[in-house]
PDB file of N, CA and C in Angstrom:
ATOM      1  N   UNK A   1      -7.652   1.955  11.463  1.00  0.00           N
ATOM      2  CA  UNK A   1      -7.665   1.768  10.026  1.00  0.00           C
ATOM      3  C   UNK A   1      -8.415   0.482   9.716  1.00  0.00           C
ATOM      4  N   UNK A   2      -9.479   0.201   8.728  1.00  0.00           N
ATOM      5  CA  UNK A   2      -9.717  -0.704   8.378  1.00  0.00           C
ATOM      6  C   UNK A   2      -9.439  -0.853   6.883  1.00  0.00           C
ATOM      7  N   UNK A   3      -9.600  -2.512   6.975  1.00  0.00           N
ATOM      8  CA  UNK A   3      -8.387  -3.128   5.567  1.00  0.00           C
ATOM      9  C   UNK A   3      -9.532  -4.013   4.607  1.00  0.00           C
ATOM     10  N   UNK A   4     -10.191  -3.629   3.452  1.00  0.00           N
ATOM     11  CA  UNK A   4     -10.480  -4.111   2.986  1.00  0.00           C
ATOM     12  C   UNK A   4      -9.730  -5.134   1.456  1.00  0.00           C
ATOM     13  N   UNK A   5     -10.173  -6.594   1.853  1.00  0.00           N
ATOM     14  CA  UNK A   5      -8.711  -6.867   0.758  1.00  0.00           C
ATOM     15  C   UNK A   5      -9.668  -8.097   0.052  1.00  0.00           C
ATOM     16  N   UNK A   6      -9.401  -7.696  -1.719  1.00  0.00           N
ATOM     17  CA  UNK A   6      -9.881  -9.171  -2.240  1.00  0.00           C
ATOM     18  C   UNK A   6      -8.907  -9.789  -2.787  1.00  0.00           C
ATOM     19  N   UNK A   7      -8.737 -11.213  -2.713  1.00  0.00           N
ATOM     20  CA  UNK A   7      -8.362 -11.833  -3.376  1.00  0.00           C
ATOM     21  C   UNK A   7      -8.380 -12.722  -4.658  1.00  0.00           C
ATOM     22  N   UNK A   8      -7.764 -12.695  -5.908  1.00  0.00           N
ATOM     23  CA  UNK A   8      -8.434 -13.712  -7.055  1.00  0.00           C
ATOM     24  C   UNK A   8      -7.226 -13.889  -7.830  1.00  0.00           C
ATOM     25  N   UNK A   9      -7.057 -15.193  -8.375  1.00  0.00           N
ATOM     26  CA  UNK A   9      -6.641 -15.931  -9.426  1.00  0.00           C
ATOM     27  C   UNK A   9      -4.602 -14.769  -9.330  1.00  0.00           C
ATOM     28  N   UNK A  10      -4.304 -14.708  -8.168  1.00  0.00           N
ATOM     29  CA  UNK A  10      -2.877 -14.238  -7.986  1.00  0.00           C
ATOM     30  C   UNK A  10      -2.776 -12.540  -8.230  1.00  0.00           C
ATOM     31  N   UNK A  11      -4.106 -12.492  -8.000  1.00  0.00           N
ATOM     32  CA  UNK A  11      -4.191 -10.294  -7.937  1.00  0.00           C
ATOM     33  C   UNK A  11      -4.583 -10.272  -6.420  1.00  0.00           C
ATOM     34  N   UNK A  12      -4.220  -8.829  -5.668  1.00  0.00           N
ATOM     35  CA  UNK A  12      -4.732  -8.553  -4.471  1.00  0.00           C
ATOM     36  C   UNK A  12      -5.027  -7.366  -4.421  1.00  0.00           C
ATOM     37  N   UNK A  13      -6.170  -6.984  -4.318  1.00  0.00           N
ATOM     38  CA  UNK A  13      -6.482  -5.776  -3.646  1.00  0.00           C
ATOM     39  C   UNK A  13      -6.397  -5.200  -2.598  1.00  0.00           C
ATOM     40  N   UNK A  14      -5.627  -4.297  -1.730  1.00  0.00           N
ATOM     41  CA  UNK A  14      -5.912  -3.686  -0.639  1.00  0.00           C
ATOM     42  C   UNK A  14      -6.654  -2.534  -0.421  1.00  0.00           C
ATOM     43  N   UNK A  15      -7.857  -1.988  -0.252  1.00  0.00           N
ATOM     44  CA  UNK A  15      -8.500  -1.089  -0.092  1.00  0.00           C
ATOM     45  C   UNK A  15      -7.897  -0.371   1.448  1.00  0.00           C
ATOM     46  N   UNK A  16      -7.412   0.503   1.946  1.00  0.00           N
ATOM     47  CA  UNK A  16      -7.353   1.154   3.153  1.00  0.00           C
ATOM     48  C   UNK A  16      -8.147   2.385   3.724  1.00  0.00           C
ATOM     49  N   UNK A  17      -8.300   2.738   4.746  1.00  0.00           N
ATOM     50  CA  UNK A  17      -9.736   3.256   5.064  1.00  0.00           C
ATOM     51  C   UNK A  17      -8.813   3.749   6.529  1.00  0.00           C
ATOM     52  N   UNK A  18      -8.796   4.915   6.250  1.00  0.00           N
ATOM     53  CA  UNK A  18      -8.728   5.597   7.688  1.00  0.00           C
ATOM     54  C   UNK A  18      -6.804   5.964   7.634  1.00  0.00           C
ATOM     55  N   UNK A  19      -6.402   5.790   8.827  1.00  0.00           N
ATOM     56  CA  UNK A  19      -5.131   6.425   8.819  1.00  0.00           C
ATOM     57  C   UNK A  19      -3.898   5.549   9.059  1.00  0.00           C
ATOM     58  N   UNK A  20      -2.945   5.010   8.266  1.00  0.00           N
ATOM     59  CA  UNK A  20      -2.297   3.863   8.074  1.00  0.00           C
ATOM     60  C   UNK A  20      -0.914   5.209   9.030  1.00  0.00           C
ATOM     61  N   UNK A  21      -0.770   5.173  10.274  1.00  0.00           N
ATOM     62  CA  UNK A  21       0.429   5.580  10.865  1.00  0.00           C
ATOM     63  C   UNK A  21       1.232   4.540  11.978  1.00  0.00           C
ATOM     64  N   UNK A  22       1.927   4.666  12.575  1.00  0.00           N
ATOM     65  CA  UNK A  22       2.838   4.143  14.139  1.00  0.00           C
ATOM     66  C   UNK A  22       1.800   2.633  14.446  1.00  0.00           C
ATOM     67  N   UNK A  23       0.503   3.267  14.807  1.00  0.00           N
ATOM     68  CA  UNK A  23      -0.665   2.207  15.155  1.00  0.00           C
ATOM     69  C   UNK A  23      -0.683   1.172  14.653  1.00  0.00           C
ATOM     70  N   UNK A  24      -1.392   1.659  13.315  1.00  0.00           N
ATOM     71  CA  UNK A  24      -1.714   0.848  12.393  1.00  0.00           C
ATOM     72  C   UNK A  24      -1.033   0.125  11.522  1.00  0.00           C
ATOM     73  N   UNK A  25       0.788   0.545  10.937  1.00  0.00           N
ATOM     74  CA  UNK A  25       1.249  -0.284  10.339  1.00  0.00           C
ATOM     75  C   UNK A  25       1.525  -1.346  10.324  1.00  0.00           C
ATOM     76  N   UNK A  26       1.630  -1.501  11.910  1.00  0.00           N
ATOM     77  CA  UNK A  26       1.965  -3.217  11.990  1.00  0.00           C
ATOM     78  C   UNK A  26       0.733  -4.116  11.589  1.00  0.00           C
ATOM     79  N   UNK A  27      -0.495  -4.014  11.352  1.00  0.00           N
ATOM     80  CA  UNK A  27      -1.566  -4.386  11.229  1.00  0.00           C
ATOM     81  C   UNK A  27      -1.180  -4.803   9.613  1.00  0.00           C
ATOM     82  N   UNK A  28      -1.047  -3.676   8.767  1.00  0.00           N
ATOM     83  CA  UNK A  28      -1.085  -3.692   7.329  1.00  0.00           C
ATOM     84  C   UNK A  28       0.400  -4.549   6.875  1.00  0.00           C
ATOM     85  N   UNK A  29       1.391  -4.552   7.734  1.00  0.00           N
ATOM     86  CA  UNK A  29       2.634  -4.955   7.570  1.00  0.00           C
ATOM     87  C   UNK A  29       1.928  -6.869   7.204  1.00  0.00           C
ATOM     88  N   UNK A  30       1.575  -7.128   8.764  1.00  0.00           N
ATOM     89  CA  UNK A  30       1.402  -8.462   9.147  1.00  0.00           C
ATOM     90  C   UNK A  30       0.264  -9.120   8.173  1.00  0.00           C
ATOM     91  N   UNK A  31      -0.727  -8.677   7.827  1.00  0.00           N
ATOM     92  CA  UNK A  31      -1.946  -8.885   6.337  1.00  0.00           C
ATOM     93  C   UNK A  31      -1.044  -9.319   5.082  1.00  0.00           C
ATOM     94  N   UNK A  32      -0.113  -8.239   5.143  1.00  0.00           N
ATOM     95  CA  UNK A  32       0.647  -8.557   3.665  1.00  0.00           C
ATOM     96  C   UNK A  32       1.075  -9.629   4.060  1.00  0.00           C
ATOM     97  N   UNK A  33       2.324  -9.765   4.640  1.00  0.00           N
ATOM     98  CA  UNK A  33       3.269 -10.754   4.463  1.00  0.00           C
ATOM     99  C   UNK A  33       2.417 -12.251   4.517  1.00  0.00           C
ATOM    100  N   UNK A  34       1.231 -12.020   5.111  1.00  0.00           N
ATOM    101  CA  UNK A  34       0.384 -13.290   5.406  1.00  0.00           C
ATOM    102  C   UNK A  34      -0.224 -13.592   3.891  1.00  0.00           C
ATOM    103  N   UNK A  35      -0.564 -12.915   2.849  1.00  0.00           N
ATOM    104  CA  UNK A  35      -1.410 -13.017   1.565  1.00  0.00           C
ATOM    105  C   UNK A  35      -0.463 -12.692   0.406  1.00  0.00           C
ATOM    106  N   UNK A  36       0.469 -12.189   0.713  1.00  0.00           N
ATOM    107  CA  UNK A  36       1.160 -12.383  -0.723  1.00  0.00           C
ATOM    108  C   UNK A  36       1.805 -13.136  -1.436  1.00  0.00           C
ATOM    109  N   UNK A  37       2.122 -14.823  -0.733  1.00  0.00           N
ATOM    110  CA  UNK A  37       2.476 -15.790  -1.022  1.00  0.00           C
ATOM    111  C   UNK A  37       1.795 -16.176  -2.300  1.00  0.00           C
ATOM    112  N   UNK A  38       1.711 -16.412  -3.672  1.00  0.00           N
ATOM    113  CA  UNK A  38       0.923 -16.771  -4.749  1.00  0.00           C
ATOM    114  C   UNK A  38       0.326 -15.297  -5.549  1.00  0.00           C
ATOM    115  N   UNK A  39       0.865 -14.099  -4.912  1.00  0.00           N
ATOM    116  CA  UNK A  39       0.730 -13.077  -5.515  1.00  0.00           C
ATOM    117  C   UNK A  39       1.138 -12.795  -6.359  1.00  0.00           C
ATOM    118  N   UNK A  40       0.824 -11.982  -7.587  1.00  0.00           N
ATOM    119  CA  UNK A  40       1.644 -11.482  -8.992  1.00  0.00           C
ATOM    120  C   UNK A  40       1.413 -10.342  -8.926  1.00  0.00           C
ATOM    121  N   UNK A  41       0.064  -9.290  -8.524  1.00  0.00           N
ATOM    122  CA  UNK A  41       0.237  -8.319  -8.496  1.00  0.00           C
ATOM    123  C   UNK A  41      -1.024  -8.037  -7.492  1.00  0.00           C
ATOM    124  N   UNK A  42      -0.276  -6.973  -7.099  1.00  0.00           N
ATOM    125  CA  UNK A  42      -1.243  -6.112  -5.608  1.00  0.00           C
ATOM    126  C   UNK A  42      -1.485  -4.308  -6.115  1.00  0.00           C
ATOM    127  N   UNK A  43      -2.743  -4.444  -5.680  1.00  0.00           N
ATOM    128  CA  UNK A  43      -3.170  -2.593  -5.884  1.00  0.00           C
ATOM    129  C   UNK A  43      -3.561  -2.336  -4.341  1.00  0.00           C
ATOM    130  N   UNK A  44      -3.056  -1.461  -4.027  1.00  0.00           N
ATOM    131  CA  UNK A  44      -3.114  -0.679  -2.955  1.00  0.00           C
ATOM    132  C   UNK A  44      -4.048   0.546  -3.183  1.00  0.00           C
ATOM    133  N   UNK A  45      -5.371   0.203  -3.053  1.00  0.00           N
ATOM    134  CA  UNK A  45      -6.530   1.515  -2.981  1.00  0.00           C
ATOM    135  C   UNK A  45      -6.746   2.712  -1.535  1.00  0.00           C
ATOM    136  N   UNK A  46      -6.066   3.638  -2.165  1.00  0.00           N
ATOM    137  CA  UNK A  46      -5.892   4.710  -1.099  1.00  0.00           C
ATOM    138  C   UNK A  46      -6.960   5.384  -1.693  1.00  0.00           C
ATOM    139  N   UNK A  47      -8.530   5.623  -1.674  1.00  0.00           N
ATOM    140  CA  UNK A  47      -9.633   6.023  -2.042  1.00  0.00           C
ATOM    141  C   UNK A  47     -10.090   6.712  -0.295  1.00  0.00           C
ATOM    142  N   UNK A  48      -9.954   5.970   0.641  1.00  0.00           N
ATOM    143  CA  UNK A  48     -10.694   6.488   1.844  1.00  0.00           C
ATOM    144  C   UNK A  48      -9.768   6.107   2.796  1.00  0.00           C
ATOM    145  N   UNK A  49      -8.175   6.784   2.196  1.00  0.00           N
ATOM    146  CA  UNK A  49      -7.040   6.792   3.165  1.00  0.00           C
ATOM    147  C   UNK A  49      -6.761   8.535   3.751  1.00  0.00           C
ATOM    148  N   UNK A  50      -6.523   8.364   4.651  1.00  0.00           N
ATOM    149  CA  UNK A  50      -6.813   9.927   5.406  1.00  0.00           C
ATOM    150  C   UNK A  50      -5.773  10.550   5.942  1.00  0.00           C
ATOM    151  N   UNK A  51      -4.953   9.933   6.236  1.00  0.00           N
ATOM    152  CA  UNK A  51      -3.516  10.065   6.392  1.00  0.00           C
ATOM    153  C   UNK A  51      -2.543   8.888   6.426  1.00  0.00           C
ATOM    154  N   UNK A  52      -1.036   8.972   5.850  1.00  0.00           N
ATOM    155  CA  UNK A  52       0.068   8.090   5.887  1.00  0.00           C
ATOM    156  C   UNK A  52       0.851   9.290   6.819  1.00  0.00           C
ATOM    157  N   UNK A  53       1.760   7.887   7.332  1.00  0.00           N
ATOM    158  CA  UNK A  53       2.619   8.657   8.123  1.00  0.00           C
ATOM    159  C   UNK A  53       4.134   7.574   7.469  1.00  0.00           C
ATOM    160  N   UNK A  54       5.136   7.753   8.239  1.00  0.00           N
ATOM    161  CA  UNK A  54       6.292   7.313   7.606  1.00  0.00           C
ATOM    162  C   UNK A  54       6.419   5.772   7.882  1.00  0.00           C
ATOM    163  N   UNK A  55       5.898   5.565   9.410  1.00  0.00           N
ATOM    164  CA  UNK A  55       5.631   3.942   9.451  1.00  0.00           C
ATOM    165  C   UNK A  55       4.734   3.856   8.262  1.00  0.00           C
ATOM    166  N   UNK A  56       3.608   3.960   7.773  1.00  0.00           N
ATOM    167  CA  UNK A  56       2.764   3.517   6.578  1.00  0.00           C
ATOM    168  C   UNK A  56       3.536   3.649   5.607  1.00  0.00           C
ATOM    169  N   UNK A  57       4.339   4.829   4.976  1.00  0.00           N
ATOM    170  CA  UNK A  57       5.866   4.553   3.868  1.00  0.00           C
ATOM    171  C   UNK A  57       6.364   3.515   4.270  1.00  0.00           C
ATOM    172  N   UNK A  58       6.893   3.090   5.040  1.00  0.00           N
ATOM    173  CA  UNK A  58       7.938   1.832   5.285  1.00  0.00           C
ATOM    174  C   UNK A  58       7.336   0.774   4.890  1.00  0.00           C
ATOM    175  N   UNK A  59       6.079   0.437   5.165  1.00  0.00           N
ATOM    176  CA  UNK A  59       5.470  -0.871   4.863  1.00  0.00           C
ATOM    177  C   UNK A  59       5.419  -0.915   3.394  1.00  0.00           C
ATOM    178  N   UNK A  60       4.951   0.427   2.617  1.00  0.00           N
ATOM    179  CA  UNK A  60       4.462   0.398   1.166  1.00  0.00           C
ATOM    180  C   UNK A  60       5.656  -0.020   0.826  1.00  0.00           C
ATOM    181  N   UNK A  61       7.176   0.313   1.231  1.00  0.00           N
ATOM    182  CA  UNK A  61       8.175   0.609   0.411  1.00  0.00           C
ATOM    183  C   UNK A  61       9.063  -0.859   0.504  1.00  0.00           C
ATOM    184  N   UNK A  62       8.465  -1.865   1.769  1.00  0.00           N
ATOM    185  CA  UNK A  62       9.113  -2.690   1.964  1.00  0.00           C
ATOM    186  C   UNK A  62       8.121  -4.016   1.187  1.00  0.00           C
ATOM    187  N   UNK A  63       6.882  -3.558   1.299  1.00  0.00           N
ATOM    188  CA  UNK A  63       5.645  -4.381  -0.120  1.00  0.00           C
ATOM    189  C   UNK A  63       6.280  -4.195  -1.416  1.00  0.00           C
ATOM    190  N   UNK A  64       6.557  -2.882  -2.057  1.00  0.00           N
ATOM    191  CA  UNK A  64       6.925  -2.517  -3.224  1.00  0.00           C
ATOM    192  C   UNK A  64       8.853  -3.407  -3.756  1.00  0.00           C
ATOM    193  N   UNK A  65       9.245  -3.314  -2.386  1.00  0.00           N
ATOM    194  CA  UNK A  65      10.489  -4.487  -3.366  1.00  0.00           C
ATOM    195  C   UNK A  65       9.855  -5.358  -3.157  1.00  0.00           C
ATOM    196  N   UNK A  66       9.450  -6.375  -1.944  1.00  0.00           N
ATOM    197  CA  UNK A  66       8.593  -7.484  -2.284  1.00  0.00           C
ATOM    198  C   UNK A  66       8.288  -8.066  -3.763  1.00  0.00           C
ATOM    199  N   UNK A  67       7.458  -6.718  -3.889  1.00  0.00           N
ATOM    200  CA  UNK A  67       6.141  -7.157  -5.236  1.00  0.00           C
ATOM    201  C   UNK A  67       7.276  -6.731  -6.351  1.00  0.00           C
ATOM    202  N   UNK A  68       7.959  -6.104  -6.484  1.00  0.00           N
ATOM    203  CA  UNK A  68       9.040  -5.662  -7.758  1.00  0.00           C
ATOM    204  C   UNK A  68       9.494  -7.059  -8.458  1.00  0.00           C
ATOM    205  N   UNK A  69       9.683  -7.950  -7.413  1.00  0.00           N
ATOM    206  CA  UNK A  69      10.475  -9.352  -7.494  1.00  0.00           C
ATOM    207  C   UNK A  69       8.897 -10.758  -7.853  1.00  0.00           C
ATOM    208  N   UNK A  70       8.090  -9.974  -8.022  1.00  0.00           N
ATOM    209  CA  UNK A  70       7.001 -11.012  -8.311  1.00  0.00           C
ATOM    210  C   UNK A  70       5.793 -10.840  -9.262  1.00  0.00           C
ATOM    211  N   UNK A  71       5.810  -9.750  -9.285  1.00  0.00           N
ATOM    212  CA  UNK A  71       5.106  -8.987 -10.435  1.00  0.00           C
ATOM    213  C   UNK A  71       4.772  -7.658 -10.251  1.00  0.00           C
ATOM    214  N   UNK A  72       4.583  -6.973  -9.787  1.00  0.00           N
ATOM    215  CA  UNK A  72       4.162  -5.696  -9.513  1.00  0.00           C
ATOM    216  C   UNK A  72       3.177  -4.958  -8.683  1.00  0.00           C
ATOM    217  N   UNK A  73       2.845  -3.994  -8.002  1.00  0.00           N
ATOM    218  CA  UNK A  73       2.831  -3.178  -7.162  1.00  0.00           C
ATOM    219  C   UNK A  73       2.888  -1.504  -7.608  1.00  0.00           C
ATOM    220  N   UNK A  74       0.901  -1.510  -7.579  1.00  0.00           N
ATOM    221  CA  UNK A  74       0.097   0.397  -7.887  1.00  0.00           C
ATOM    222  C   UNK A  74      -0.622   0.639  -6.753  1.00  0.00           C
ATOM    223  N   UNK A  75      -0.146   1.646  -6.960  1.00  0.00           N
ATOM    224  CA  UNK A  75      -0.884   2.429  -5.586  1.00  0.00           C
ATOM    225  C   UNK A  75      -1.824   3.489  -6.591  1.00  0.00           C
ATOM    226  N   UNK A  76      -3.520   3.349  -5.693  1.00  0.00           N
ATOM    227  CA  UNK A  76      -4.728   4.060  -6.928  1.00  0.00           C
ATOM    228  C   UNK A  76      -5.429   4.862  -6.038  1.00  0.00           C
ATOM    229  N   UNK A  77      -6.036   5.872  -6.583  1.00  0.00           N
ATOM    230  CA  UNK A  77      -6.863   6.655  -5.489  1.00  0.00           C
ATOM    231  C   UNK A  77      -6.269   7.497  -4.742  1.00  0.00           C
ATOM    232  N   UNK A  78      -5.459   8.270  -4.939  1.00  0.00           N
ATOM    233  CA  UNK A  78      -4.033   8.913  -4.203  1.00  0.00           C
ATOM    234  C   UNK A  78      -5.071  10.132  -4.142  1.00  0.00           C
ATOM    235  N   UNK A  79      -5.720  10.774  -3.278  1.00  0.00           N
ATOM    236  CA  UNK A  79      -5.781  11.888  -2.666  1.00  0.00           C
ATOM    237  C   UNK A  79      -4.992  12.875  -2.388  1.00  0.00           C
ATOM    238  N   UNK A  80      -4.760  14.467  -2.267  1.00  0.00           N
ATOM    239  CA  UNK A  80      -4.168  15.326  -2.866  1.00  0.00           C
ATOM    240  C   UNK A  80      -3.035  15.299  -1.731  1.00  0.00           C
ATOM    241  N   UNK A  81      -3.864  14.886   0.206  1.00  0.00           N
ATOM    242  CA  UNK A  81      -2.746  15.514   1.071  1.00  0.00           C
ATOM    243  C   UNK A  81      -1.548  13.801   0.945  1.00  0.00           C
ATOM    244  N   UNK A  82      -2.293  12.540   0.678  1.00  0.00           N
ATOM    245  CA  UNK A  82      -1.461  11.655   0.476  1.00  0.00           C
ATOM    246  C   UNK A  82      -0.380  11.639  -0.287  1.00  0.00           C
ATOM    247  N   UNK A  83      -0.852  12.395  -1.512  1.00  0.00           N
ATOM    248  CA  UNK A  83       0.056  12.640  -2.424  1.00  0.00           C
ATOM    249  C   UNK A  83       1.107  13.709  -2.546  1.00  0.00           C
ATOM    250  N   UNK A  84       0.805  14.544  -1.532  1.00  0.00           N
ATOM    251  CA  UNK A  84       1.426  15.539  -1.444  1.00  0.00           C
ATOM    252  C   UNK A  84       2.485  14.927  -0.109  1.00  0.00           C
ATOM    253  N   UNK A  85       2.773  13.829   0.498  1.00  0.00           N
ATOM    254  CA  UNK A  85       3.456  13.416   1.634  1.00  0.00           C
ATOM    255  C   UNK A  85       4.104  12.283   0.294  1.00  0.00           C
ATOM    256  N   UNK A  86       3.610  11.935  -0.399  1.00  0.00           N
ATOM    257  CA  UNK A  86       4.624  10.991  -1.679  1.00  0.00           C
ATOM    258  C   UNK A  86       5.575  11.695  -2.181  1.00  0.00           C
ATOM    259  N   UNK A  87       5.230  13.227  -2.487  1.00  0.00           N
ATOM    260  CA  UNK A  87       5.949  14.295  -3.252  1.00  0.00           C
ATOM    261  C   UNK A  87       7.252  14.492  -2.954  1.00  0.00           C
ATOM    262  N   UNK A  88       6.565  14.814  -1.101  1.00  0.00           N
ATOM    263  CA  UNK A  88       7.641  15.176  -0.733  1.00  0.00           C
ATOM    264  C   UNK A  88       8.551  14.630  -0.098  1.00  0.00           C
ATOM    265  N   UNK A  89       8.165  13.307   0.243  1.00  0.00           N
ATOM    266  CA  UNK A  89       9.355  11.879   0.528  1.00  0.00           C
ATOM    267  C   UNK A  89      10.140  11.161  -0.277  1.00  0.00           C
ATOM    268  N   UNK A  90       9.638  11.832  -1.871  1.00  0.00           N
ATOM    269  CA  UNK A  90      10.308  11.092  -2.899  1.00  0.00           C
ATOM    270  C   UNK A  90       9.671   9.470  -3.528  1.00  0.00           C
ATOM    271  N   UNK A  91       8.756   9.341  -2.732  1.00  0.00           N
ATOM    272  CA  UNK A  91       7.569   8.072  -2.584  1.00  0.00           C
ATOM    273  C   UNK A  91       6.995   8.460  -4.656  1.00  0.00           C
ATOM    274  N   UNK A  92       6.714   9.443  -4.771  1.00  0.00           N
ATOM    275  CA  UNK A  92       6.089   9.592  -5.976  1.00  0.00           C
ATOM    276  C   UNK A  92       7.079   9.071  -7.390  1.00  0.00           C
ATOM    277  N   UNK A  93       8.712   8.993  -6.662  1.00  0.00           N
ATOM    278  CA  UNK A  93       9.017   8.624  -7.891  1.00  0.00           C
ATOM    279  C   UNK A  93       9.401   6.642  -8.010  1.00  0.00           C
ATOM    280  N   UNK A  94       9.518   6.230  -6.953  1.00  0.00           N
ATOM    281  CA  UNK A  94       9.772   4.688  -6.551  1.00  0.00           C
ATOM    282  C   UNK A  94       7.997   4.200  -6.239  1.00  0.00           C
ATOM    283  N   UNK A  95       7.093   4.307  -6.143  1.00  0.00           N
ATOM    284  CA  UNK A  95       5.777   3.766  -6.034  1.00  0.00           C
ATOM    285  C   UNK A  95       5.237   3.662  -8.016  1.00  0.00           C
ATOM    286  N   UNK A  96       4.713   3.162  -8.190  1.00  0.00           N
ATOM    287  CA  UNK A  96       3.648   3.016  -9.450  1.00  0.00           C
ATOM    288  C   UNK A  96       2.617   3.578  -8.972  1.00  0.00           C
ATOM    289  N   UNK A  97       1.935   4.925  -9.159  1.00  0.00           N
ATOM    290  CA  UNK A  97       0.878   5.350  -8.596  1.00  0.00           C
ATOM    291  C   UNK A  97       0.163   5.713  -9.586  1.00  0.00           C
ATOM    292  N   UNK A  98      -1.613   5.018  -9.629  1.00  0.00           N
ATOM    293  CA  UNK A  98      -1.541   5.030 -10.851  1.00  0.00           C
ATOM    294  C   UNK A  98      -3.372   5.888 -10.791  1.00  0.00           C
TER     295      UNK A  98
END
């Protein structure tokens, strides 16, 4: 998976690219917790995300109280099979997907 991320004036972008599962979450886990210090709000761009698996839920879901408590947290670009693994984990109704 590669992680494209900008930073500005207490917004963060995460762009993700490829397949955020088992592998890769600890990667996306360890990025966050390192950049969200001075954060207010984070978008999570799932545009050229190809598959989540439930490790990749855990991280979103453990970002999303994080960010609940600091300003907020959207997930954009939701593709049909991503969204269809939100549906059916119940992810679609606790995420801001926007």
């Amino acid at each position: 998976m590669k992680i494209n991320k900008s930073i500005e004036n207490g917004k963060a972008c995460y762009a993700l690219e490829g397949r955020l599962d088992t592998t890769t979450a600890p990667e996306l886990e360890s990025a966050l917790k390192k950049d969200l210090d001075g954060i207010t709000a984070l978008t999570i761009d799932c545009a050229k995300l190809d598959y989540i698996s439930s490790a990749g839920l855990r991280v979103l879901l453990s970002t999303h109280k994080v960010m609940c408590k600091k300003g907020g947290m959207k997930v954009t670009n939701v593709n049909e099979m991503v969204q269809e693994v939100f549906d059916v984990t119940g992810f679609a109704d606790i995420l801001n997907i926007a």
